[in-house]
PDB file of N, CA and C in Angstrom:
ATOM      1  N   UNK A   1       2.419  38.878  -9.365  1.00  0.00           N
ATOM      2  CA  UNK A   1       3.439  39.722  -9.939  1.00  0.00           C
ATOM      3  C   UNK A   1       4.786  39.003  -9.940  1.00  0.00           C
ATOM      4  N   UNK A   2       5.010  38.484  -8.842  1.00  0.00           N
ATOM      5  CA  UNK A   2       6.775  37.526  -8.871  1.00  0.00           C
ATOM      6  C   UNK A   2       6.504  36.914  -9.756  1.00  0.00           C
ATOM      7  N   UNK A   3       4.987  35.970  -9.812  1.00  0.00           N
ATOM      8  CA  UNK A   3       4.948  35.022 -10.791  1.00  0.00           C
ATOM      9  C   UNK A   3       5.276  35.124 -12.405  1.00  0.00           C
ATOM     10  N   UNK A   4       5.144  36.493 -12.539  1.00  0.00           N
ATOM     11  CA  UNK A   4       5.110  37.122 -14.126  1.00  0.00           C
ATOM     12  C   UNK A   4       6.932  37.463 -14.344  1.00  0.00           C
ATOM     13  N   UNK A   5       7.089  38.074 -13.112  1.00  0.00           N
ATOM     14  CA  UNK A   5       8.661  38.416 -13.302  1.00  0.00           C
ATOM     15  C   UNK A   5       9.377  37.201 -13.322  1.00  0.00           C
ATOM     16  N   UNK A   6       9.001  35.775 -12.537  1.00  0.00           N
ATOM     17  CA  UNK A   6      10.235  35.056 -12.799  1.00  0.00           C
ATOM     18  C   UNK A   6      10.040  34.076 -13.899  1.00  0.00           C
ATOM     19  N   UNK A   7       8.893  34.084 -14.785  1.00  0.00           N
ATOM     20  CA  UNK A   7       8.591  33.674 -16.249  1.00  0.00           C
ATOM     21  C   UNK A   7       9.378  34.305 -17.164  1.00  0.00           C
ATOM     22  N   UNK A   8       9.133  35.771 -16.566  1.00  0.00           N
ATOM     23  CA  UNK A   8       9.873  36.588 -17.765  1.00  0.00           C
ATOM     24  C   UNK A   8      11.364  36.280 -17.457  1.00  0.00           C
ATOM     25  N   UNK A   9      11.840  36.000 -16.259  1.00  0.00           N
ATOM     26  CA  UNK A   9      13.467  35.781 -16.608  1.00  0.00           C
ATOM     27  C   UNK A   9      13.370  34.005 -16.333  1.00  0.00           C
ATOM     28  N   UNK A  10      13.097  33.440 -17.017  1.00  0.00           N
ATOM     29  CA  UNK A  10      13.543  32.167 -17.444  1.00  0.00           C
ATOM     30  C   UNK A  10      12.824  32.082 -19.069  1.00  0.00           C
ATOM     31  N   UNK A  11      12.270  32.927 -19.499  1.00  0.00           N
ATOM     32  CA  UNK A  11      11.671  33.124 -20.916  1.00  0.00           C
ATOM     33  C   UNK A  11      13.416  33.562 -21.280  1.00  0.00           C
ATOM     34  N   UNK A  12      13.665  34.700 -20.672  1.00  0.00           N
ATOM     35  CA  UNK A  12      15.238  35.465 -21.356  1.00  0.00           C
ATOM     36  C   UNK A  12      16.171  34.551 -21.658  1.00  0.00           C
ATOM     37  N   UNK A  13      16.409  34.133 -20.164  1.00  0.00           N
ATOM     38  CA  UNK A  13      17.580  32.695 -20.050  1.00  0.00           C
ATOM     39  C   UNK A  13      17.479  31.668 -21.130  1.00  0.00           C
ATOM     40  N   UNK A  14      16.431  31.170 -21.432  1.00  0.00           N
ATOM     41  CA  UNK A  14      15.856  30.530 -22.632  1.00  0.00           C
ATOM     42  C   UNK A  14      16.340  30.609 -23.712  1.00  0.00           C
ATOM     43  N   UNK A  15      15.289  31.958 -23.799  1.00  0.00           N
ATOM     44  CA  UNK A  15      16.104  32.868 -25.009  1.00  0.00           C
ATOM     45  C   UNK A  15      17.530  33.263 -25.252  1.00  0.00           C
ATOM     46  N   UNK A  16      18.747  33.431 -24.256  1.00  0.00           N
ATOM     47  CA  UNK A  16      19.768  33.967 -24.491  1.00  0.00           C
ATOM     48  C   UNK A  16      20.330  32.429 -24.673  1.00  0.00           C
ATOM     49  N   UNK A  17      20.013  31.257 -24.705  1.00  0.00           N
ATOM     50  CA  UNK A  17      20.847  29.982 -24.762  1.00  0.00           C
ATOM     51  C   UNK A  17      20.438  29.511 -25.951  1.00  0.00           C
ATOM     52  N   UNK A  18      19.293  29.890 -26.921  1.00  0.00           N
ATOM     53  CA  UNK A  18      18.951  29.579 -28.475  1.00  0.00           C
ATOM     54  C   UNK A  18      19.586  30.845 -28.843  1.00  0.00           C
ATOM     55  N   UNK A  19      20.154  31.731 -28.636  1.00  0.00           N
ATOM     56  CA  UNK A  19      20.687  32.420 -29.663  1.00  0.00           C
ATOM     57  C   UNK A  19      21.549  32.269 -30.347  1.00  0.00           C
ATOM     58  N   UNK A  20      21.717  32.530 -31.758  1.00  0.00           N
ATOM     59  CA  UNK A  20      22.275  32.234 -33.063  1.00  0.00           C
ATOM     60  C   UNK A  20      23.457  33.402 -32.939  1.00  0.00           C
ATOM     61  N   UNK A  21      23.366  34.442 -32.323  1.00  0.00           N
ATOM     62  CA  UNK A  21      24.208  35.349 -32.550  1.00  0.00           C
ATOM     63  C   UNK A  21      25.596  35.136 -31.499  1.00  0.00           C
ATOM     64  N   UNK A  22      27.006  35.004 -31.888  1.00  0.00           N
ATOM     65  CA  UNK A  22      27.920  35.145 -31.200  1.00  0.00           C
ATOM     66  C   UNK A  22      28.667  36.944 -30.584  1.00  0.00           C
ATOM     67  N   UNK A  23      29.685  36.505 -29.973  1.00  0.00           N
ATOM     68  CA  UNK A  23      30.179  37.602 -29.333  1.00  0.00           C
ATOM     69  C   UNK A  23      30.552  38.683 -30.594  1.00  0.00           C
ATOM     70  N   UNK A  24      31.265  37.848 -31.532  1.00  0.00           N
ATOM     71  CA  UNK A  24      32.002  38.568 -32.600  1.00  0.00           C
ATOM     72  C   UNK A  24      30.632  38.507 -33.656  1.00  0.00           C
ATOM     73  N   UNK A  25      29.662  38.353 -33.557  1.00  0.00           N
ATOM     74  CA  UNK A  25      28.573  38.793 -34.681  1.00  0.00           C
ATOM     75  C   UNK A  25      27.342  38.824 -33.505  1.00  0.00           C
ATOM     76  N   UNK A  26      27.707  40.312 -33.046  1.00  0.00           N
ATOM     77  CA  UNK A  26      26.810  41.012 -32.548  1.00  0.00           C
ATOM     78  C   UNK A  26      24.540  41.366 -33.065  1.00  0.00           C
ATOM     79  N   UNK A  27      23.842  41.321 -32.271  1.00  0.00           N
ATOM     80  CA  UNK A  27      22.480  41.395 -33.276  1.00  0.00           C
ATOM     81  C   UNK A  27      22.378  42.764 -33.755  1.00  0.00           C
ATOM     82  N   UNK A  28      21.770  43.116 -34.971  1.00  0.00           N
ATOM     83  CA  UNK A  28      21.222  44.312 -35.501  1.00  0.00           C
ATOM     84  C   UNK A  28      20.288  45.068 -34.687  1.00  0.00           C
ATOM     85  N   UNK A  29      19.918  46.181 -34.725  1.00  0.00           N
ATOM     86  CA  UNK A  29      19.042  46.888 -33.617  1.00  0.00           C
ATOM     87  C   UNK A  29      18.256  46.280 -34.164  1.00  0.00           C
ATOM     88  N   UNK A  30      17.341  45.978 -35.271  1.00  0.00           N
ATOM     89  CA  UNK A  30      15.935  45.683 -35.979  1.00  0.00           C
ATOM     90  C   UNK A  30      16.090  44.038 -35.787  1.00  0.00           C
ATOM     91  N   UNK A  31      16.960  43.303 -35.047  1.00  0.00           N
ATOM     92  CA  UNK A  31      16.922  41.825 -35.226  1.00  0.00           C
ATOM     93  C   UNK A  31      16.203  41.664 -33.862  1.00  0.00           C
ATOM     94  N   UNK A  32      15.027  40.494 -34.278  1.00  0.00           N
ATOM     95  CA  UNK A  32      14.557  40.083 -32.856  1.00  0.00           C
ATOM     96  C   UNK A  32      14.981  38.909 -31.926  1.00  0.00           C
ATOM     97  N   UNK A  33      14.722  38.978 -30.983  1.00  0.00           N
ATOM     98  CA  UNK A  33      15.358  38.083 -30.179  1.00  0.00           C
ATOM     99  C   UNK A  33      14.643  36.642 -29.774  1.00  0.00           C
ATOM    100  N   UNK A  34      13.678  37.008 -30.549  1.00  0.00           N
ATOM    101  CA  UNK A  34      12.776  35.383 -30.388  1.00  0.00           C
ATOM    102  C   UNK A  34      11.899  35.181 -31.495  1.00  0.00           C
ATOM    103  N   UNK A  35      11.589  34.422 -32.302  1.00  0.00           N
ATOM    104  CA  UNK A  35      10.804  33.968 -33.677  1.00  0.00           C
ATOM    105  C   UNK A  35      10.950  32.797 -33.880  1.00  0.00           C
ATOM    106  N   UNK A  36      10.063  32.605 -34.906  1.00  0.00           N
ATOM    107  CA  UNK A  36       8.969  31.413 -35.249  1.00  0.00           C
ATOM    108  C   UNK A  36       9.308  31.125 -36.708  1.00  0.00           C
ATOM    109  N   UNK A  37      10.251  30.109 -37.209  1.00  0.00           N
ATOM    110  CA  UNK A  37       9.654  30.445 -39.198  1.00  0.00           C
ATOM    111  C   UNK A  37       8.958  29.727 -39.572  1.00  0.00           C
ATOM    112  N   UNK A  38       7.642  29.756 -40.356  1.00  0.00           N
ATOM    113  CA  UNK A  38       6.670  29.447 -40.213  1.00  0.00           C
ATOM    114  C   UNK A  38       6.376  29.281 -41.700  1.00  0.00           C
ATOM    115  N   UNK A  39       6.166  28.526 -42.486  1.00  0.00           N
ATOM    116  CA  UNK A  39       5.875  28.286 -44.084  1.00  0.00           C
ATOM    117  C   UNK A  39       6.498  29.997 -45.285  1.00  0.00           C
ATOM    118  N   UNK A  40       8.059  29.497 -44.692  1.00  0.00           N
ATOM    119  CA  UNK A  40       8.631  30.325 -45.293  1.00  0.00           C
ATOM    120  C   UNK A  40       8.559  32.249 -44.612  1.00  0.00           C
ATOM    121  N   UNK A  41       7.666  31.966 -43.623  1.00  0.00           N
ATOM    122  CA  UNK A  41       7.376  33.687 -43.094  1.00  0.00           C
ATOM    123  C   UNK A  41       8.462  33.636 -41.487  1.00  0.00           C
ATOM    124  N   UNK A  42       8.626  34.635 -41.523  1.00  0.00           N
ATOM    125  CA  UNK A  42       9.424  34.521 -39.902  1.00  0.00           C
ATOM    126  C   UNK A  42       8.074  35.465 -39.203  1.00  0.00           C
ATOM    127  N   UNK A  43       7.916  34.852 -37.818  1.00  0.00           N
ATOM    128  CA  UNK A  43       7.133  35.411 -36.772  1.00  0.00           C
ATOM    129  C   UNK A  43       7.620  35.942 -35.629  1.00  0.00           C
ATOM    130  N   UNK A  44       7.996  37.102 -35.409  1.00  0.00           N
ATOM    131  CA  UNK A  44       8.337  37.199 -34.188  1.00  0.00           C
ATOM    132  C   UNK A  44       7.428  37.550 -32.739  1.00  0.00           C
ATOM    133  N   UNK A  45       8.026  37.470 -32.166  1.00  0.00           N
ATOM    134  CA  UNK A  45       7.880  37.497 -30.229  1.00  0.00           C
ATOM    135  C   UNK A  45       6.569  39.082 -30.580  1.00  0.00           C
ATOM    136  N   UNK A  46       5.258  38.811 -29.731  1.00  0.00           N
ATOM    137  CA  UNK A  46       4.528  39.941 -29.639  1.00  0.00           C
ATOM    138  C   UNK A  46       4.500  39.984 -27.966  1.00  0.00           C
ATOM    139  N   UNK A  47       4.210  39.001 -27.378  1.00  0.00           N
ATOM    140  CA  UNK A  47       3.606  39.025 -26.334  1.00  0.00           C
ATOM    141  C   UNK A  47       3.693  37.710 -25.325  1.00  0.00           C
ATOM    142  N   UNK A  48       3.545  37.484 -23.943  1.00  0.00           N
ATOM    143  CA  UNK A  48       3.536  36.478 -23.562  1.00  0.00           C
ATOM    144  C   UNK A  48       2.195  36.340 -22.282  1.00  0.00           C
ATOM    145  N   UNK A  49       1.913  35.213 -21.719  1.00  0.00           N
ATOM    146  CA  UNK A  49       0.699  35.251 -20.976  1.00  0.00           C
ATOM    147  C   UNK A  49      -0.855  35.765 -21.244  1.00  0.00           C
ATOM    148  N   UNK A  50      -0.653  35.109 -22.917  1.00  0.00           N
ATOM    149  CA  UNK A  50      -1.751  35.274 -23.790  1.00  0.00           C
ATOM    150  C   UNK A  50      -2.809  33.910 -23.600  1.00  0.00           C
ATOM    151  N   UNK A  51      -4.179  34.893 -23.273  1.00  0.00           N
ATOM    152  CA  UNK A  51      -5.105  34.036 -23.425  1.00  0.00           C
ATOM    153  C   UNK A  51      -5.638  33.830 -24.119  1.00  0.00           C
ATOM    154  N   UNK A  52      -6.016  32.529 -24.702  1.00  0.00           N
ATOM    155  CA  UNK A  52      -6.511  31.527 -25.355  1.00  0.00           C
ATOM    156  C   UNK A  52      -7.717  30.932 -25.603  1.00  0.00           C
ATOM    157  N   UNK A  53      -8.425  30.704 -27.016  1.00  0.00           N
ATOM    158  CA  UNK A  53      -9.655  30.138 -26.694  1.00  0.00           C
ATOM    159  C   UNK A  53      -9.330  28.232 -27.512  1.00  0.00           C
ATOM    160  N   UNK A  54     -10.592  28.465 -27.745  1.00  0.00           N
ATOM    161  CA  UNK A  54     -10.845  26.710 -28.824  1.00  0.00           C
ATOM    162  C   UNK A  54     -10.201  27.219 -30.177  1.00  0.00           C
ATOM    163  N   UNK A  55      -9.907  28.405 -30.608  1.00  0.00           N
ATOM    164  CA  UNK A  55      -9.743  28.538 -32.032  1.00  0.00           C
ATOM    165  C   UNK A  55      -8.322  27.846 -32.199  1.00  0.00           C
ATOM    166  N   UNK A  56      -7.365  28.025 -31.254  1.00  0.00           N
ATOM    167  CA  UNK A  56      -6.022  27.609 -31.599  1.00  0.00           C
ATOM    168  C   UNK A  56      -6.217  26.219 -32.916  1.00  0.00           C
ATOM    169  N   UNK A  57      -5.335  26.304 -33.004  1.00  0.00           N
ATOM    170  CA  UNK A  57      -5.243  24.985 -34.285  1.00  0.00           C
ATOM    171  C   UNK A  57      -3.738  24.527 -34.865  1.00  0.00           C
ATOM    172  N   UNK A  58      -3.676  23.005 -34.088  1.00  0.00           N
ATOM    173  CA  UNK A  58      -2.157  22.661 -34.431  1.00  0.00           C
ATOM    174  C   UNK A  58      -1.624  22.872 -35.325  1.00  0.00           C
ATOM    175  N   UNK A  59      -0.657  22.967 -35.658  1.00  0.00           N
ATOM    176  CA  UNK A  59      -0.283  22.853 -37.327  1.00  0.00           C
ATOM    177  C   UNK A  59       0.577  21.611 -37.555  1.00  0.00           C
ATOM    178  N   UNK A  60       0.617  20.683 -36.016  1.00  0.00           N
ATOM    179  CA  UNK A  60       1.128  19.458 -36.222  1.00  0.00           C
ATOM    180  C   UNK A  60       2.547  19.712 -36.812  1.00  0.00           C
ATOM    181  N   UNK A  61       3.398  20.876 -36.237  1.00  0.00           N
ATOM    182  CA  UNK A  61       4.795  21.273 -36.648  1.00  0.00           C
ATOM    183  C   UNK A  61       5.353  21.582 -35.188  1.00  0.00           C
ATOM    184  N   UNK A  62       7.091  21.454 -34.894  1.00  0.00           N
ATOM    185  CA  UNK A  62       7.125  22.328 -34.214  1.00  0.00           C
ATOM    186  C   UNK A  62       8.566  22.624 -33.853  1.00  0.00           C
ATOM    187  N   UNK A  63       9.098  23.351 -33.257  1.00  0.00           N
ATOM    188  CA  UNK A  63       9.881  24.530 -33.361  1.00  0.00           C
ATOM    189  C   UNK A  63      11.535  23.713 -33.112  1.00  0.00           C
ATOM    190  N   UNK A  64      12.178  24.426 -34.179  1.00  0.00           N
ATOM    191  CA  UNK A  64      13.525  23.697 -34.225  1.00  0.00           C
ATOM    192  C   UNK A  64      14.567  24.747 -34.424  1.00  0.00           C
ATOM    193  N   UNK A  65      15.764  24.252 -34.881  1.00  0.00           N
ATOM    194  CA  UNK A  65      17.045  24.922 -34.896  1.00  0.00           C
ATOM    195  C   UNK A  65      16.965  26.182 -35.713  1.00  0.00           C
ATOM    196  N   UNK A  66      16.056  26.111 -35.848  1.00  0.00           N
ATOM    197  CA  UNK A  66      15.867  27.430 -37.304  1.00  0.00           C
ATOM    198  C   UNK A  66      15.442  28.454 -36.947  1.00  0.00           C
ATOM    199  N   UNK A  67      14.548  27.952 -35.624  1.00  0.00           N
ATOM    200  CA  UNK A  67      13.936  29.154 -34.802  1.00  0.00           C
ATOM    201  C   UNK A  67      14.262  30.035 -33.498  1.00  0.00           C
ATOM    202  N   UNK A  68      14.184  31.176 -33.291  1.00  0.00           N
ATOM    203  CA  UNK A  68      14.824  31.603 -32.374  1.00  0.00           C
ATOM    204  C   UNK A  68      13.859  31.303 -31.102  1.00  0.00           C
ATOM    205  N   UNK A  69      13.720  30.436 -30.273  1.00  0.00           N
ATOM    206  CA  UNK A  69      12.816  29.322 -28.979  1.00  0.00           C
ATOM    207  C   UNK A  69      13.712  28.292 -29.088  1.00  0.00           C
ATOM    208  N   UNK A  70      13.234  28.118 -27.940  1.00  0.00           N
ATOM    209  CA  UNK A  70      13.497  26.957 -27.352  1.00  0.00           C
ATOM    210  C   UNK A  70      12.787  25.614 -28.696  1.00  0.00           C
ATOM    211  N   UNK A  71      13.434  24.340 -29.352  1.00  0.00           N
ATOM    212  CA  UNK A  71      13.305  23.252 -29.824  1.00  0.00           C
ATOM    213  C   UNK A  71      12.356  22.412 -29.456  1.00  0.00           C
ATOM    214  N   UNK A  72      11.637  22.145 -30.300  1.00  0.00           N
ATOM    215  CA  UNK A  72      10.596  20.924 -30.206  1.00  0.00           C
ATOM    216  C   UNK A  72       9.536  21.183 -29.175  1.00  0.00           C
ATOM    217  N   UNK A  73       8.965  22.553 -29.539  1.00  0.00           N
ATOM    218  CA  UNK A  73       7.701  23.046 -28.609  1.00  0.00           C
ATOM    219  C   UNK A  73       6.914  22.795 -30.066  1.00  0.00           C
ATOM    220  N   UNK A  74       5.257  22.225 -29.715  1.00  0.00           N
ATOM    221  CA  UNK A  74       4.409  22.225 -30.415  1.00  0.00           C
ATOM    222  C   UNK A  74       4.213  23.848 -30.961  1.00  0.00           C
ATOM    223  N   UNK A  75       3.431  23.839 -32.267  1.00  0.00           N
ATOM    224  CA  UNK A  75       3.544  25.340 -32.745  1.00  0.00           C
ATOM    225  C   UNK A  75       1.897  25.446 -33.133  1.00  0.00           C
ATOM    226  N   UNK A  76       1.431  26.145 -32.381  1.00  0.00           N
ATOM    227  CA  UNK A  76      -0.292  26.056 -33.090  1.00  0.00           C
ATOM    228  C   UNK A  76      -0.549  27.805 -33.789  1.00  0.00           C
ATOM    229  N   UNK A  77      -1.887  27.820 -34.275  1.00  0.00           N
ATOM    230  CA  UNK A  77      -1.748  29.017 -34.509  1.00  0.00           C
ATOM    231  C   UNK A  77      -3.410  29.510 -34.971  1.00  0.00           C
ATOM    232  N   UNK A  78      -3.725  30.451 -34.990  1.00  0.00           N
ATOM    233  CA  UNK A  78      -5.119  31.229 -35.039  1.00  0.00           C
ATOM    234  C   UNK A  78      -5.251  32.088 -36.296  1.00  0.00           C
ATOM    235  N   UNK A  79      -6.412  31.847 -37.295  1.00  0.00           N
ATOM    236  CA  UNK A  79      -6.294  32.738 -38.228  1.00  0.00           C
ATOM    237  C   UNK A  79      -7.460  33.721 -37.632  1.00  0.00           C
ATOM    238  N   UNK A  80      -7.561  35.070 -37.911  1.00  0.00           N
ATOM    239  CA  UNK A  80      -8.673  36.050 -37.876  1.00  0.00           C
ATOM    240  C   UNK A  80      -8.362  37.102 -39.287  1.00  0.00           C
ATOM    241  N   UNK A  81      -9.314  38.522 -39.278  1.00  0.00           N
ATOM    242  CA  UNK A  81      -9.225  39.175 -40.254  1.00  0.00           C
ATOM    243  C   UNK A  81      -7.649  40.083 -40.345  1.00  0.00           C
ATOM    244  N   UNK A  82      -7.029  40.135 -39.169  1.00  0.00           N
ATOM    245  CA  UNK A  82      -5.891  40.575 -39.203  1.00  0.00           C
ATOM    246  C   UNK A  82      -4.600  39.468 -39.387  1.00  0.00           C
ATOM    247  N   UNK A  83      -4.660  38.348 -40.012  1.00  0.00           N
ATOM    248  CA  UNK A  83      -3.929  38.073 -40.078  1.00  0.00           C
ATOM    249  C   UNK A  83      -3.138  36.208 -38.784  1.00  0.00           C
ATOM    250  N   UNK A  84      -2.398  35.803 -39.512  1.00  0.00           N
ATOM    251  CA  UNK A  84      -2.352  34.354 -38.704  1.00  0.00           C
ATOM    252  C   UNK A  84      -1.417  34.888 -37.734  1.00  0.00           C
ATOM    253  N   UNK A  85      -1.619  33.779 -36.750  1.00  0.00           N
ATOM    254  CA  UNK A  85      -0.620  34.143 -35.289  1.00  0.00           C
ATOM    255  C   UNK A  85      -0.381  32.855 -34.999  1.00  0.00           C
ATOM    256  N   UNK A  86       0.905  32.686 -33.972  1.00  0.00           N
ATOM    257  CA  UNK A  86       1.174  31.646 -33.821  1.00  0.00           C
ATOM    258  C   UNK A  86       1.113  31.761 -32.267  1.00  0.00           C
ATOM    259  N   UNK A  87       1.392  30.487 -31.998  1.00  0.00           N
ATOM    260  CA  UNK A  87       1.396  30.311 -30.399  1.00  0.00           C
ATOM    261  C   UNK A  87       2.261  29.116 -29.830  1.00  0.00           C
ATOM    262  N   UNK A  88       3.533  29.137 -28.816  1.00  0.00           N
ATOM    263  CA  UNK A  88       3.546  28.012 -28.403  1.00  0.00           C
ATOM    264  C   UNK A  88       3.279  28.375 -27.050  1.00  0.00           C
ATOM    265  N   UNK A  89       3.362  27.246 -26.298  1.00  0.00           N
ATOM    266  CA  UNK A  89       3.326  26.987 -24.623  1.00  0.00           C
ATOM    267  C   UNK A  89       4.588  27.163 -23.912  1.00  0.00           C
ATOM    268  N   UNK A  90       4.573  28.014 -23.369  1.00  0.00           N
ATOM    269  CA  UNK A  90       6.081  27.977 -22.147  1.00  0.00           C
ATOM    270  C   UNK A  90       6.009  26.275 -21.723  1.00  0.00           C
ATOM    271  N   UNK A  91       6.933  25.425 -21.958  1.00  0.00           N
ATOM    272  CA  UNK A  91       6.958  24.085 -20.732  1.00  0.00           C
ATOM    273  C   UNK A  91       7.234  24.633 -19.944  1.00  0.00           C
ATOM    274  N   UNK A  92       7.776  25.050 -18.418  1.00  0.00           N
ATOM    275  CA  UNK A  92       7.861  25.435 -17.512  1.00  0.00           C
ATOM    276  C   UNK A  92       6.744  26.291 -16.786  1.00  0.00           C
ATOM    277  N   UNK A  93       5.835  27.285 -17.275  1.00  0.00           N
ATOM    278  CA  UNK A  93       4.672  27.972 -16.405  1.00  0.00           C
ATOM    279  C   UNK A  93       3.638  27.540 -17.592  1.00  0.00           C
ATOM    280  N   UNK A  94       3.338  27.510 -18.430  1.00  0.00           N
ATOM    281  CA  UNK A  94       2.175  26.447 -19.145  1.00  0.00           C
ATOM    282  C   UNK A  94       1.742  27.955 -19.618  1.00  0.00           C
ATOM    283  N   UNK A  95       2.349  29.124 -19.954  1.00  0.00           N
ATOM    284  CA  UNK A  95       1.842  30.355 -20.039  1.00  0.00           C
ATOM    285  C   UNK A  95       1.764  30.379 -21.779  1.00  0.00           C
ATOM    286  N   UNK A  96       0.635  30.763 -22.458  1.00  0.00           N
ATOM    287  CA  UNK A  96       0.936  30.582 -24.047  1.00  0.00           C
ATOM    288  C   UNK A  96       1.847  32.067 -24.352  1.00  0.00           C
ATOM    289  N   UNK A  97       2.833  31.998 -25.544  1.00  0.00           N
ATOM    290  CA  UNK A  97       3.261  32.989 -25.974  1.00  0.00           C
ATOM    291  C   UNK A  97       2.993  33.036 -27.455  1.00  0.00           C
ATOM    292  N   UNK A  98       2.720  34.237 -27.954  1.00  0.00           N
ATOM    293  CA  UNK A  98       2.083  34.678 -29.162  1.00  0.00           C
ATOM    294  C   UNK A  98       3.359  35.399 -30.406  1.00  0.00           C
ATOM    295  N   UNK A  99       3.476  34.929 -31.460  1.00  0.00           N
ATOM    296  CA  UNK A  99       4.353  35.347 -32.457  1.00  0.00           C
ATOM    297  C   UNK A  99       3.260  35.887 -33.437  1.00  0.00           C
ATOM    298  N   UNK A 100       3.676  37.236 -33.986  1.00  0.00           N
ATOM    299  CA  UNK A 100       3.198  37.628 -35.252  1.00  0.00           C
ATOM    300  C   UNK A 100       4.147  37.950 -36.163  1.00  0.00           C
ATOM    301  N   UNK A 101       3.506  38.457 -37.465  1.00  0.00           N
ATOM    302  CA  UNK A 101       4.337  38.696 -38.545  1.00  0.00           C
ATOM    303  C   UNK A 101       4.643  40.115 -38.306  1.00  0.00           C
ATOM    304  N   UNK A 102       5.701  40.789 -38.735  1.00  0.00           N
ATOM    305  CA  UNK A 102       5.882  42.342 -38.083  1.00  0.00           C
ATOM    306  C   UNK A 102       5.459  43.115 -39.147  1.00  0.00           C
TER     307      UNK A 102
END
Protein backbone atom coordinates (compact mmCIF):
# COMPACT_ATOMS: atom_id res chain seq x y z
CA UNK A 1 0.00 0.00 0.00
CA UNK A 2 2.91 2.82 0.82
CA UNK A 3 4.28 1.34 -2.23
CA UNK A 4 1.21 2.45 -4.43
CA UNK A 5 0.84 5.78 -2.49
CA UNK A 6 4.36 6.95 -2.97
CA UNK A 7 4.19 6.10 -6.94
CA UNK A 8 1.16 7.91 -6.97
CA UNK A 9 2.86 11.05 -5.50
CA UNK A 10 5.93 11.08 -7.59
CA UNK A 11 3.55 10.17 -10.76
CA UNK A 12 1.78 13.90 -9.56
CA UNK A 13 5.15 15.65 -8.95
CA UNK A 14 5.99 14.46 -12.44
CA UNK A 15 3.04 15.44 -13.67
CA UNK A 16 2.77 18.94 -12.05
CA UNK A 17 6.52 19.77 -13.57
CA UNK A 18 5.31 18.81 -17.47
CA UNK A 19 2.54 20.97 -17.13
CA UNK A 20 1.77 23.32 -19.96
CA UNK A 21 -0.63 25.28 -17.95
CA UNK A 22 0.59 28.53 -16.05
CA UNK A 23 -0.68 30.44 -12.99
CA UNK A 24 -2.43 33.06 -15.22
CA UNK A 25 -3.89 30.26 -17.71
CA UNK A 26 -5.47 28.19 -15.31
CA UNK A 27 -6.74 24.21 -16.69
CA UNK A 28 -10.41 23.73 -17.87
CA UNK A 29 -12.47 21.34 -15.64
CA UNK A 30 -12.65 18.83 -18.85
CA UNK A 31 -8.67 19.33 -19.41
CA UNK A 32 -6.60 16.35 -18.39
CA UNK A 33 -3.69 16.33 -16.55
CA UNK A 34 -1.67 13.70 -18.27
CA UNK A 35 -1.80 12.49 -22.17
CA UNK A 36 -0.27 10.92 -24.92
CA UNK A 37 -0.64 12.48 -28.72
CA UNK A 38 -0.53 9.77 -30.61
CA UNK A 39 -0.92 9.86 -34.71
CA UNK A 40 -2.81 12.96 -34.49
CA UNK A 41 -5.34 11.44 -31.49
CA UNK A 42 -4.69 12.71 -27.88
CA UNK A 43 -4.78 9.79 -25.17
CA UNK A 44 -5.35 10.45 -21.92
CA UNK A 45 -4.32 9.07 -18.32
CA UNK A 46 -6.89 5.85 -17.54
CA UNK A 47 -5.03 4.09 -15.07
CA UNK A 48 -1.72 3.18 -13.53
CA UNK A 49 -0.12 -0.28 -12.22
CA UNK A 50 -1.50 -1.97 -15.25
CA UNK A 51 -0.74 -5.39 -16.05
CA UNK A 52 0.69 -6.45 -19.02
CA UNK A 53 1.03 -9.26 -21.38
CA UNK A 54 3.28 -10.14 -24.83
CA UNK A 55 0.64 -8.16 -26.83
CA UNK A 56 2.22 -4.73 -26.04
CA UNK A 57 3.83 -3.51 -29.30
CA UNK A 58 6.41 -0.65 -29.68
CA UNK A 59 5.51 1.88 -31.85
CA UNK A 60 9.25 2.75 -31.84
CA UNK A 61 7.98 6.52 -30.81
CA UNK A 62 8.21 8.26 -27.74
CA UNK A 63 6.89 10.87 -25.60
CA UNK A 64 7.92 14.55 -25.96
CA UNK A 65 7.10 18.20 -25.40
CA UNK A 66 3.76 17.82 -26.88
CA UNK A 67 2.74 15.46 -24.36
CA UNK A 68 1.45 15.90 -21.07
CA UNK A 69 4.44 12.98 -19.25
CA UNK A 70 7.29 13.08 -18.52
CA UNK A 71 9.83 13.24 -22.18
CA UNK A 72 11.44 10.55 -23.94
CA UNK A 73 9.59 7.51 -22.28
CA UNK A 74 9.21 4.70 -24.89
CA UNK A 75 5.39 4.65 -26.01
CA UNK A 76 4.02 1.07 -26.82
CA UNK A 77 0.56 0.21 -27.29
CA UNK A 78 -2.19 -2.77 -27.62
CA UNK A 79 -4.87 -3.03 -30.18
CA UNK A 80 -8.18 -5.19 -29.10
CA UNK A 81 -11.98 -4.93 -30.20
CA UNK A 82 -12.40 -1.86 -28.05
CA UNK A 83 -10.09 0.07 -29.39
CA UNK A 84 -5.93 1.01 -29.22
CA UNK A 85 -4.28 1.84 -25.86
CA UNK A 86 -1.18 3.05 -25.10
CA UNK A 87 1.28 2.34 -22.46
CA UNK A 88 4.43 3.78 -21.08
CA UNK A 89 6.66 2.58 -18.08
CA UNK A 90 7.02 4.71 -14.92
CA UNK A 91 11.25 4.95 -14.91
CA UNK A 92 11.26 5.13 -11.31
CA UNK A 93 8.81 1.95 -10.00
CA UNK A 94 8.88 0.09 -13.55
CA UNK A 95 4.91 0.26 -12.97
CA UNK A 96 3.16 0.37 -16.69
CA UNK A 97 0.62 3.26 -17.07
CA UNK A 98 -2.23 3.01 -19.57
CA UNK A 99 -3.64 6.05 -21.84
CA UNK A 100 -6.90 5.77 -23.75
CA UNK A 101 -8.86 7.74 -26.11
CA UNK A 102 -11.84 9.38 -24.02
Amino acid sequence: MNNKFAFLFIVMLLLSGCSNHSANNPPKGDDPTSWINFEGKKYEFYKTDVPVDDSLISTNEKTDADDGVESNLEIFKAESENGVRLFIQDPINKEWVEFRIK
